[in-house]
PDB file of N, CA and C in Angstrom:
ATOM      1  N   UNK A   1       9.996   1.045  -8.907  1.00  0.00           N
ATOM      2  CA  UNK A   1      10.145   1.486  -7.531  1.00  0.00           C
ATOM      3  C   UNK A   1       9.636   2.918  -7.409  1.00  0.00           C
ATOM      4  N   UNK A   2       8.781   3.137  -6.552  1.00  0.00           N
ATOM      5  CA  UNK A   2       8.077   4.656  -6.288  1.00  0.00           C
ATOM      6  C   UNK A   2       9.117   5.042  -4.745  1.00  0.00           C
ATOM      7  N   UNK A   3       9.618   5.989  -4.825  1.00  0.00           N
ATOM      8  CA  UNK A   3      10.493   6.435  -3.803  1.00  0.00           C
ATOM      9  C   UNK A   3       9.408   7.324  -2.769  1.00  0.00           C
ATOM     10  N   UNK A   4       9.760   7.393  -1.281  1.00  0.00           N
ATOM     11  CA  UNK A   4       8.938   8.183  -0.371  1.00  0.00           C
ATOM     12  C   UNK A   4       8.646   9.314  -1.015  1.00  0.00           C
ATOM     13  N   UNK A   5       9.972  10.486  -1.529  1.00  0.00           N
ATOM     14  CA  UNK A   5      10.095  11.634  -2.071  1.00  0.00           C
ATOM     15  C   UNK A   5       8.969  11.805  -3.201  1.00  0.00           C
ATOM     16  N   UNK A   6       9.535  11.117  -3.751  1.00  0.00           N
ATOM     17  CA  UNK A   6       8.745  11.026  -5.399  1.00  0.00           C
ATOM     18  C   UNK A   6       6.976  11.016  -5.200  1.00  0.00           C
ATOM     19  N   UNK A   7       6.783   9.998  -3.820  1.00  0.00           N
ATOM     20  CA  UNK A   7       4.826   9.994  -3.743  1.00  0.00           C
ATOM     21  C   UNK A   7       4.902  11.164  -3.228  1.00  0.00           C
ATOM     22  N   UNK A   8       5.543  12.123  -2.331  1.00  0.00           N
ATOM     23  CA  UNK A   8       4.953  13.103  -1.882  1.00  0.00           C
ATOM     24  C   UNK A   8       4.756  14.013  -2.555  1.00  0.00           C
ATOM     25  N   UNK A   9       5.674  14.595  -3.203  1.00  0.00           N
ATOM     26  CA  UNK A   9       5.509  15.164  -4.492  1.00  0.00           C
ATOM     27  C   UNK A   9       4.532  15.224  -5.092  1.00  0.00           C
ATOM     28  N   UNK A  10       4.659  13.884  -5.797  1.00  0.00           N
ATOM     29  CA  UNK A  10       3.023  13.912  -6.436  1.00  0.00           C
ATOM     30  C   UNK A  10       1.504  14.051  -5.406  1.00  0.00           C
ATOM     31  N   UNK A  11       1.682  13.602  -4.464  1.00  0.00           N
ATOM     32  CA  UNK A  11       0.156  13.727  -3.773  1.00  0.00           C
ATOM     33  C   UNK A  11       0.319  15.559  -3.196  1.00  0.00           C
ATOM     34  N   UNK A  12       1.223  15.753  -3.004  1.00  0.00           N
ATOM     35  CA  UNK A  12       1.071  17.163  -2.735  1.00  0.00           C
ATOM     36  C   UNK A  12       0.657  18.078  -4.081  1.00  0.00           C
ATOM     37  N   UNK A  13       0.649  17.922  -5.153  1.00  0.00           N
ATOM     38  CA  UNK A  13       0.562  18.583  -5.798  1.00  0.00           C
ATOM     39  C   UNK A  13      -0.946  17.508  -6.380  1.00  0.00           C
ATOM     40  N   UNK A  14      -1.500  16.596  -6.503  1.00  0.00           N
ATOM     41  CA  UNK A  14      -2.699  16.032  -6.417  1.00  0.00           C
ATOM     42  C   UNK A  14      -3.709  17.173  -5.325  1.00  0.00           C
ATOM     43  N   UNK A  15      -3.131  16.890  -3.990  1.00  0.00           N
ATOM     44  CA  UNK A  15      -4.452  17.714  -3.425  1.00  0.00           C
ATOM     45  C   UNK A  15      -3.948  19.233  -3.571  1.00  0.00           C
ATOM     46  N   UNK A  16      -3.297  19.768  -4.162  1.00  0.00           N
ATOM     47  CA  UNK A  16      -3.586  21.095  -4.523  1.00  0.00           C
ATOM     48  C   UNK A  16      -4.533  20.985  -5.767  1.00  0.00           C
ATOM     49  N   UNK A  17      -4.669  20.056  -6.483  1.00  0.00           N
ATOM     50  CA  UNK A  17      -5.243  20.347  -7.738  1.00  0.00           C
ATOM     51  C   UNK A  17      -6.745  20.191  -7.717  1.00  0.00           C
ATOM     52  N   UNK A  18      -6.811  19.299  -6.396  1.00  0.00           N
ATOM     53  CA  UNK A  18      -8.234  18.862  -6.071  1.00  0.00           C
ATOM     54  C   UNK A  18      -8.768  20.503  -5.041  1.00  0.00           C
ATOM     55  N   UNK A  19      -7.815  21.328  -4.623  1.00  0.00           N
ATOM     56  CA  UNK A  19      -8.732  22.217  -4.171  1.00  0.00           C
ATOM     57  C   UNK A  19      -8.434  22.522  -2.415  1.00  0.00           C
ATOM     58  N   UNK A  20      -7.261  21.203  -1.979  1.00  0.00           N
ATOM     59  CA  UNK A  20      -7.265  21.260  -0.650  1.00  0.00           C
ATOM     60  C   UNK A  20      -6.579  22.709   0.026  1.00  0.00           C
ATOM     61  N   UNK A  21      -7.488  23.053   1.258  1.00  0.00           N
ATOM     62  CA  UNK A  21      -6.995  24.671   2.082  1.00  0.00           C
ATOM     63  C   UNK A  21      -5.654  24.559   2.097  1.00  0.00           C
ATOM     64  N   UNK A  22      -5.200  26.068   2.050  1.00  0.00           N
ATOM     65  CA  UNK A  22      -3.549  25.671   2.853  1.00  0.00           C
ATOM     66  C   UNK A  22      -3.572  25.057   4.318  1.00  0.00           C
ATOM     67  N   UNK A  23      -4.354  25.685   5.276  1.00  0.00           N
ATOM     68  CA  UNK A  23      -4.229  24.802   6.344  1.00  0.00           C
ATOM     69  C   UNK A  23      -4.310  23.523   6.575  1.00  0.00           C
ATOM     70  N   UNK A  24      -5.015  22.799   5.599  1.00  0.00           N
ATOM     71  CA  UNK A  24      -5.314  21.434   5.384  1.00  0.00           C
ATOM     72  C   UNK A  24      -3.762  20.947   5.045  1.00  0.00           C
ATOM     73  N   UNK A  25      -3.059  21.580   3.879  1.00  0.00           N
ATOM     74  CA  UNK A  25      -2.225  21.633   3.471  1.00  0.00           C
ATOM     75  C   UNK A  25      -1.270  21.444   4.496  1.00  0.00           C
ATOM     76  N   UNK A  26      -0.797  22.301   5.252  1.00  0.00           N
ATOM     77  CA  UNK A  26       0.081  22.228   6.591  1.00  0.00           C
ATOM     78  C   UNK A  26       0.084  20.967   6.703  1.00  0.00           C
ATOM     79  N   UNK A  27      -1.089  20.862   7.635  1.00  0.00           N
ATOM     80  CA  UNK A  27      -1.356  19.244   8.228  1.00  0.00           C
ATOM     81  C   UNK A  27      -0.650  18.065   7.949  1.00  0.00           C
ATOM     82  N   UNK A  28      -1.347  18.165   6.267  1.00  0.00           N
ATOM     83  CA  UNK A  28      -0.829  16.899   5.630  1.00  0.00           C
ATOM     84  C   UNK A  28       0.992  17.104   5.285  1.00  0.00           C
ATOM     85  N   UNK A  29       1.182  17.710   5.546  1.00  0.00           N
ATOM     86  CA  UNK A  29       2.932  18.213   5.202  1.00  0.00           C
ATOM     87  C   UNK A  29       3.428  17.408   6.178  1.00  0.00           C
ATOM     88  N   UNK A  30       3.090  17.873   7.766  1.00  0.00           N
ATOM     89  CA  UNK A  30       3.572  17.743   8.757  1.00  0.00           C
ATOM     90  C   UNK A  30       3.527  16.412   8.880  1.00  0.00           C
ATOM     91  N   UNK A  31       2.443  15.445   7.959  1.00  0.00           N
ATOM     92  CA  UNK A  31       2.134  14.118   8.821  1.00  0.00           C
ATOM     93  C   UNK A  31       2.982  13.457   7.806  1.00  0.00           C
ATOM     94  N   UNK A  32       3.268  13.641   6.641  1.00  0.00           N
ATOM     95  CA  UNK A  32       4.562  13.268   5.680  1.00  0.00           C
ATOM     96  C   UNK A  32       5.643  12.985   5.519  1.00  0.00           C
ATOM     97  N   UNK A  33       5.823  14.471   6.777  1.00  0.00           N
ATOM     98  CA  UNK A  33       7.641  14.781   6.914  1.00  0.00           C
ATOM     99  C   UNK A  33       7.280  13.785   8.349  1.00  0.00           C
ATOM    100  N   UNK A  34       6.587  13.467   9.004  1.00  0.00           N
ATOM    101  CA  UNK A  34       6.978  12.353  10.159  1.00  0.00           C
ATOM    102  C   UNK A  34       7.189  10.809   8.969  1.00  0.00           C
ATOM    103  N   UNK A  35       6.056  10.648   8.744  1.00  0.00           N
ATOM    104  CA  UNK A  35       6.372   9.309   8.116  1.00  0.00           C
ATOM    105  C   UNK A  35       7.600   9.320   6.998  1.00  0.00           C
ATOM    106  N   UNK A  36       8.174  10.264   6.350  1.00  0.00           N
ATOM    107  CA  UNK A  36       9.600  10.497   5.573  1.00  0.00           C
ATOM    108  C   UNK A  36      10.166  10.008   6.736  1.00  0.00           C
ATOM    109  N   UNK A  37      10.365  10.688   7.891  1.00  0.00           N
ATOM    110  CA  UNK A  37      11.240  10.443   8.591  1.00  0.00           C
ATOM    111  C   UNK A  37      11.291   8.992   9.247  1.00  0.00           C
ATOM    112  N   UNK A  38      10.091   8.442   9.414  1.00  0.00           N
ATOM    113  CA  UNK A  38      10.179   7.045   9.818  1.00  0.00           C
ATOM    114  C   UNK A  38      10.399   6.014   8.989  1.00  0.00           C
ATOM    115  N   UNK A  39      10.469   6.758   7.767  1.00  0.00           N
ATOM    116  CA  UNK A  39      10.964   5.389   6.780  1.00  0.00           C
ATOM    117  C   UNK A  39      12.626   5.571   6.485  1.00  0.00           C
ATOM    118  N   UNK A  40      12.970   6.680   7.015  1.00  0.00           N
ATOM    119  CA  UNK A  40      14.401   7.219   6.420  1.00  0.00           C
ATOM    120  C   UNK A  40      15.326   6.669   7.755  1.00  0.00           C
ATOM    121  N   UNK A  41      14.184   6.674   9.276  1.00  0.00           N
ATOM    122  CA  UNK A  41      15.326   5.840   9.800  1.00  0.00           C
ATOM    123  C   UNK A  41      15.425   4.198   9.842  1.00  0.00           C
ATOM    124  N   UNK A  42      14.535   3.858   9.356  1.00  0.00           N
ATOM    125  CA  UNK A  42      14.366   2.010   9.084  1.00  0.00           C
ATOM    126  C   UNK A  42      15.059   1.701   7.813  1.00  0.00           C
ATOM    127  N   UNK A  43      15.533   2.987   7.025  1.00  0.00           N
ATOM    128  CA  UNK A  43      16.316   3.005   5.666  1.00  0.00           C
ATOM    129  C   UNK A  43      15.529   2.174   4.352  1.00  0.00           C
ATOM    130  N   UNK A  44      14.221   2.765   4.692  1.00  0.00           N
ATOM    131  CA  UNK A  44      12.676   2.520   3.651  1.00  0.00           C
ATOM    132  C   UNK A  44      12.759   3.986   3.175  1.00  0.00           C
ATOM    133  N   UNK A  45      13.205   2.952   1.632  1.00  0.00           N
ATOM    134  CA  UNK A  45      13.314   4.257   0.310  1.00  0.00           C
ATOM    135  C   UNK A  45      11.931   3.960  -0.122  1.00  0.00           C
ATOM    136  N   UNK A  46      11.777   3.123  -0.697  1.00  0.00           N
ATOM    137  CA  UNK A  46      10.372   2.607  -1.028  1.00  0.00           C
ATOM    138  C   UNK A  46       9.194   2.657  -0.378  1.00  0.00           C
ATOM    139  N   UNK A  47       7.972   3.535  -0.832  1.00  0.00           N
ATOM    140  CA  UNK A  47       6.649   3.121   0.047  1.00  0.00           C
ATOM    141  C   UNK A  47       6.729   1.640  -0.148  1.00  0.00           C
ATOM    142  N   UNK A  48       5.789   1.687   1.448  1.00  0.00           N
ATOM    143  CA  UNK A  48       5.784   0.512   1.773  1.00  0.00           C
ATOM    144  C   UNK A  48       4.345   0.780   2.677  1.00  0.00           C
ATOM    145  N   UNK A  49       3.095  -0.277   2.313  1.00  0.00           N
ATOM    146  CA  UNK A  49       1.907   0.089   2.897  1.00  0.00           C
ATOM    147  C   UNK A  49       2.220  -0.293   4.427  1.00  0.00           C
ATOM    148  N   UNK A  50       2.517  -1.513   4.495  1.00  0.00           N
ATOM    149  CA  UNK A  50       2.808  -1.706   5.583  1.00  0.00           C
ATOM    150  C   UNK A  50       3.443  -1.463   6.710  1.00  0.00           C
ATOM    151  N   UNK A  51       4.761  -0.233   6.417  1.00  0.00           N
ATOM    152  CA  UNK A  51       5.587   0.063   6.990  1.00  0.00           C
ATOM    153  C   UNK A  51       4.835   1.708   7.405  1.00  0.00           C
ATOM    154  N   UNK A  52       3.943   1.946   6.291  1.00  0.00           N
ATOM    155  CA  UNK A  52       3.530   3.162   6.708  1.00  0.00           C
ATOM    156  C   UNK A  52       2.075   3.127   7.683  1.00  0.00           C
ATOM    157  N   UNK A  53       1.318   1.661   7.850  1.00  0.00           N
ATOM    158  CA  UNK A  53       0.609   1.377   8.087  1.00  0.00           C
ATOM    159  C   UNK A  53       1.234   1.194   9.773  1.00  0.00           C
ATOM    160  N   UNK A  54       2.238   0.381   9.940  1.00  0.00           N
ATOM    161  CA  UNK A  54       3.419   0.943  11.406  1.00  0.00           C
ATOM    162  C   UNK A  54       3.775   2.297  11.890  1.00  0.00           C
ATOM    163  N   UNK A  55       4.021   2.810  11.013  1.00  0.00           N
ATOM    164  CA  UNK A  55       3.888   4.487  11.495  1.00  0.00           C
ATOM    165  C   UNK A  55       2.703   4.779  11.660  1.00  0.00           C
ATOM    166  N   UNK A  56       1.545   4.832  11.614  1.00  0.00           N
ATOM    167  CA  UNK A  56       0.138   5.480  12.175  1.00  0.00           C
ATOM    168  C   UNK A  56      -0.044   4.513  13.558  1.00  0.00           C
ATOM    169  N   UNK A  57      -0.005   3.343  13.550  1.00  0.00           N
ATOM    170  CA  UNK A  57       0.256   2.903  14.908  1.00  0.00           C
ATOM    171  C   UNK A  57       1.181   3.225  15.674  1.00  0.00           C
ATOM    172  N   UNK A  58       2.753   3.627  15.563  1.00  0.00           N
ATOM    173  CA  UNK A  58       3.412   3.858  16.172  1.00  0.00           C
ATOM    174  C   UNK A  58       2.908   5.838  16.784  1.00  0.00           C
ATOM    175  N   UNK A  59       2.472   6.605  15.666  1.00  0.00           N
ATOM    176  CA  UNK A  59       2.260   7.932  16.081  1.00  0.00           C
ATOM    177  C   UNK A  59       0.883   8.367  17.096  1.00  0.00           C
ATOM    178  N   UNK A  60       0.173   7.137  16.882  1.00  0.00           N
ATOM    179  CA  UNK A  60      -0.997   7.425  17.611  1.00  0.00           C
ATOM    180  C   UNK A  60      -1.997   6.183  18.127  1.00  0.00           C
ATOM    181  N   UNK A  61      -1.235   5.243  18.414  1.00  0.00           N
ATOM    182  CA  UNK A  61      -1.671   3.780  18.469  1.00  0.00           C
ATOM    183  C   UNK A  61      -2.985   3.345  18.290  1.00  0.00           C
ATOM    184  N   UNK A  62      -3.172   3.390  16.970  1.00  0.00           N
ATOM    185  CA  UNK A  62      -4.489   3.485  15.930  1.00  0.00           C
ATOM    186  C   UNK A  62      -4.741   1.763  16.601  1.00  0.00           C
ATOM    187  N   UNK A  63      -4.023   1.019  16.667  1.00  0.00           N
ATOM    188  CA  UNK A  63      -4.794  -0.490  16.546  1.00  0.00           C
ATOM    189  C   UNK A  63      -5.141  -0.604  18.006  1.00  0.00           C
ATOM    190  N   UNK A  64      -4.707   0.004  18.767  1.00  0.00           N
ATOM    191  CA  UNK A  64      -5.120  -0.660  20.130  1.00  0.00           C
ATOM    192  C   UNK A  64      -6.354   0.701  20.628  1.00  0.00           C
ATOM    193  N   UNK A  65      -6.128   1.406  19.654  1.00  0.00           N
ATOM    194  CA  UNK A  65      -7.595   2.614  19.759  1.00  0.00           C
ATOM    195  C   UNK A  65      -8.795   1.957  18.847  1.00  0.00           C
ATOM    196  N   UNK A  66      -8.227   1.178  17.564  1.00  0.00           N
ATOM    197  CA  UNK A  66      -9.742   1.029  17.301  1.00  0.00           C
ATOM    198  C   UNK A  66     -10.042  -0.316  18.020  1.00  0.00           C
ATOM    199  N   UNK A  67      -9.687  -1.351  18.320  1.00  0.00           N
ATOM    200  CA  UNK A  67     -10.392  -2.386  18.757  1.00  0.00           C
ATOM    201  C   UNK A  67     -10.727  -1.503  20.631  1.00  0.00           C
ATOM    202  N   UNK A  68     -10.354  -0.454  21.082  1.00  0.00           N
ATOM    203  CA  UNK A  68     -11.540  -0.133  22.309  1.00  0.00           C
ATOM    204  C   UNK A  68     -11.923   0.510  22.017  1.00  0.00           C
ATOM    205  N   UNK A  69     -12.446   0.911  20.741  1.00  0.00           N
ATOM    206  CA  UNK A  69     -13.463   1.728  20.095  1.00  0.00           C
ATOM    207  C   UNK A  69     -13.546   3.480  20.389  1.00  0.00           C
ATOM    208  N   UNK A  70     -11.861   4.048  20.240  1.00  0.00           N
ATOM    209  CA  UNK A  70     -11.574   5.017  20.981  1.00  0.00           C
ATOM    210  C   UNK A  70     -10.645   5.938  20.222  1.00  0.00           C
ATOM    211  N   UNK A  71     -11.313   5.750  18.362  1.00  0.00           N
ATOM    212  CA  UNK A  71     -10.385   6.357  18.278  1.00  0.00           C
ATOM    213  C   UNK A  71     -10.877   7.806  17.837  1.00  0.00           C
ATOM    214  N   UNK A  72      -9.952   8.875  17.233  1.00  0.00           N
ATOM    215  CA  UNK A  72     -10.344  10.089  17.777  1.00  0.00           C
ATOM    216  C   UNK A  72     -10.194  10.689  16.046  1.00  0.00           C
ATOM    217  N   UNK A  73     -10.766  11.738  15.159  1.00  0.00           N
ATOM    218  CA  UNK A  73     -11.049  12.135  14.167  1.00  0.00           C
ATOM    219  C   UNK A  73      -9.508  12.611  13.607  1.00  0.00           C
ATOM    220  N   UNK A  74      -8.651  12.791  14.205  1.00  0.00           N
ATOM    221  CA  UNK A  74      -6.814  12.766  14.191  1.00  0.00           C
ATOM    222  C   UNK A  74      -6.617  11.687  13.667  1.00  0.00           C
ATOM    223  N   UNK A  75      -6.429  10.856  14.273  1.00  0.00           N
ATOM    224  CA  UNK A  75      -6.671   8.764  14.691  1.00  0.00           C
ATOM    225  C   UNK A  75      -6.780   8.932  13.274  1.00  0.00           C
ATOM    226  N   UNK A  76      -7.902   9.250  12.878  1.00  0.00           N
ATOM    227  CA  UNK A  76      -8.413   8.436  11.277  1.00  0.00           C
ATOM    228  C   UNK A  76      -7.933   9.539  10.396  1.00  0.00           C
ATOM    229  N   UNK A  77      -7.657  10.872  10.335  1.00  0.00           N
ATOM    230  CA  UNK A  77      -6.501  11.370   9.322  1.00  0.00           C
ATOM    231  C   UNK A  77      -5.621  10.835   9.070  1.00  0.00           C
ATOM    232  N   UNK A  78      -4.873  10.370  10.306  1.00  0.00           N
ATOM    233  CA  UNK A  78      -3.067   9.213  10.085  1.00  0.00           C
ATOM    234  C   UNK A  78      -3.497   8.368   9.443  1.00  0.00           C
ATOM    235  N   UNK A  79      -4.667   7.833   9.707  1.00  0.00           N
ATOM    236  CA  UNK A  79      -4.819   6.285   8.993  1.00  0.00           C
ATOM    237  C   UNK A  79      -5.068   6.771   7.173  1.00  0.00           C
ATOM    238  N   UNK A  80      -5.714   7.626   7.217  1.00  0.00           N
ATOM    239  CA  UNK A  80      -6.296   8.166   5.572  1.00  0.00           C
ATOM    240  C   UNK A  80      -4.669   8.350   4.603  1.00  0.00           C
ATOM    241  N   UNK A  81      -3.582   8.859   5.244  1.00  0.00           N
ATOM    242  CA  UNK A  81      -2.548   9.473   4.941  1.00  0.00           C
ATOM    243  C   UNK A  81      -1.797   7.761   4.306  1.00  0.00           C
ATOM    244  N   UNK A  82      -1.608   7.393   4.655  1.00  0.00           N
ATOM    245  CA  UNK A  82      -1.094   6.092   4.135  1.00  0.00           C
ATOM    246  C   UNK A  82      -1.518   5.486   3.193  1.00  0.00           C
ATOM    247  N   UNK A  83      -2.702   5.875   2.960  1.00  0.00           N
ATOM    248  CA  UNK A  83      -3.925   4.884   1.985  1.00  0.00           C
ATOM    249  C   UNK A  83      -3.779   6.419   0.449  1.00  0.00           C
ATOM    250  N   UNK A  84      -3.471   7.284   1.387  1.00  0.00           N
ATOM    251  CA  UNK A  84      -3.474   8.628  -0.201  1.00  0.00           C
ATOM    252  C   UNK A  84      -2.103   8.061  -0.844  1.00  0.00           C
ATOM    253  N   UNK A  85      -1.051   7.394   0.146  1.00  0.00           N
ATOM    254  CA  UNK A  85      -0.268   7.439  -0.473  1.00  0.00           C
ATOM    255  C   UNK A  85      -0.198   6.210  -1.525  1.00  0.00           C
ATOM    256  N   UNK A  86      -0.855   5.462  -0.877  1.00  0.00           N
ATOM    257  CA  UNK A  86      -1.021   3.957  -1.671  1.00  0.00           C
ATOM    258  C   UNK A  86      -1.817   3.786  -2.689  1.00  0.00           C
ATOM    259  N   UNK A  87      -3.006   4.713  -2.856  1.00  0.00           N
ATOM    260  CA  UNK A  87      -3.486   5.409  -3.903  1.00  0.00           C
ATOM    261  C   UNK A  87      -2.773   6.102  -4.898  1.00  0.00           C
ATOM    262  N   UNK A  88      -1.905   7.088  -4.843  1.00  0.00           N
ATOM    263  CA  UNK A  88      -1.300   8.259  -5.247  1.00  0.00           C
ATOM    264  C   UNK A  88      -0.313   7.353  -6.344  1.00  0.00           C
ATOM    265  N   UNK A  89       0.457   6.433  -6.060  1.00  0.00           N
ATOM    266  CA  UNK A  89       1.600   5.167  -6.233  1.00  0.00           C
ATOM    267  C   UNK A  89       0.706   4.427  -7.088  1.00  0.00           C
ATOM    268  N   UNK A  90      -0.567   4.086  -6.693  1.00  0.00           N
ATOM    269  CA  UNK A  90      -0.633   2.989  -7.846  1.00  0.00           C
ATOM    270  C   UNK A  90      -1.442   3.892  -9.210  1.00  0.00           C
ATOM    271  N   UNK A  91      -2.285   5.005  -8.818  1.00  0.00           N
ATOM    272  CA  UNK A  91      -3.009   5.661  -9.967  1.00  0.00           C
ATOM    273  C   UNK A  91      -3.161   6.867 -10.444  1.00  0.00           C
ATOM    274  N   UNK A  92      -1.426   7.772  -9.625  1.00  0.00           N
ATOM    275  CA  UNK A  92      -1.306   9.059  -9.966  1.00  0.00           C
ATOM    276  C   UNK A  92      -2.549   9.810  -9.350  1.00  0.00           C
ATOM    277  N   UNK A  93      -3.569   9.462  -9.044  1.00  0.00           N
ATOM    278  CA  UNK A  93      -4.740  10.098  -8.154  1.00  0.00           C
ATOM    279  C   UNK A  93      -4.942   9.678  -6.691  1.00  0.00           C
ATOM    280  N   UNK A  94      -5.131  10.820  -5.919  1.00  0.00           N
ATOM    281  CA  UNK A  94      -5.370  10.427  -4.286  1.00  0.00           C
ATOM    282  C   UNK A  94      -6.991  10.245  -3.842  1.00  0.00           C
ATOM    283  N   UNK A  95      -7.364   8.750  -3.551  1.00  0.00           N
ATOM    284  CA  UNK A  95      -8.639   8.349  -2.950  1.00  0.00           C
ATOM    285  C   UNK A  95      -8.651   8.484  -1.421  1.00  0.00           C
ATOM    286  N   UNK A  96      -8.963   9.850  -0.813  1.00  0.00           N
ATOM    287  CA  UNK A  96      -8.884  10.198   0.469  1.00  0.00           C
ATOM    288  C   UNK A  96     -10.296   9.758   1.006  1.00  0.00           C
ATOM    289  N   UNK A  97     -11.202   9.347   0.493  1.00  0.00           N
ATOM    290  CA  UNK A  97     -12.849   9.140   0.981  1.00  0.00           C
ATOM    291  C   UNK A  97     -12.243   7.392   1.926  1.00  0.00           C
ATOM    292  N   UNK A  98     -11.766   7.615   2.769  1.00  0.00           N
ATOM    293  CA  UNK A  98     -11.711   6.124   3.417  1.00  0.00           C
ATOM    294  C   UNK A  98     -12.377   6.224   4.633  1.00  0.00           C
ATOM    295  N   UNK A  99     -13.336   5.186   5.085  1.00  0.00           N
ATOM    296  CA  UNK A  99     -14.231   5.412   6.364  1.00  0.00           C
ATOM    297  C   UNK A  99     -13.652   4.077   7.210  1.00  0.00           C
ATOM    298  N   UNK A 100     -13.480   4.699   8.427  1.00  0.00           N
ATOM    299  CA  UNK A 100     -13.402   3.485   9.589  1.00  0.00           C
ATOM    300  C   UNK A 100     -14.229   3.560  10.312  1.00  0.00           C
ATOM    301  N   UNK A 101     -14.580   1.978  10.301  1.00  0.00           N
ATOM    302  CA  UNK A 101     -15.609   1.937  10.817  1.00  0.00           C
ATOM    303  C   UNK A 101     -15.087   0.652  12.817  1.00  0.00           C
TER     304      UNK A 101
END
């Protein structure tokens, strides 16, 4: 079991090692401590792709933005943030290069 706490941890200290700005840094904090918080009130200890894949729709309604082809360079950070984490969980390394197309 990989706990919410436990991936952030590690991916936070992954993209420091890779080089990421502090301001970048911020960002990704801020979009963390929302999805912590949306798994802490559904009482999701465990990542969960899918549940975090609900939080980027719920924060910025990624699915009904990309099928009208509307979504916005924000839009696809939330979406990247779920996938570092699902990365981070299965190979101790974060694969942030994800393109939507």
């Amino acid at each position: 079991m990989t706990t919410v706490s436990a991936l952030v941890s590690g991916l936070d200290a992954e993209l420091r090692r890779l080089g990421y700005k502090d301001a970048t840094m911020v960002w990704y904090r801020g979009c963390w401590r929302r999805m912590q918080n949306f798994f802490a009130a559904r009482g999701v200890e465990e990542f969960s792709l899918d549940a975090a894949t609900a939080w980027v729709d719920e924060a910025c309604g990624f699915c009904g933005k990309e099928q009208a082809g509307s979504l916005r360079p924000n839009d696809i950070y939330l979406f990247r943030s779920p996938r570092c984490w699902a990365s981070t969980r299965r190979t101790g390394r974060c694969c942030v290069a994800i393109t939507v197309r």
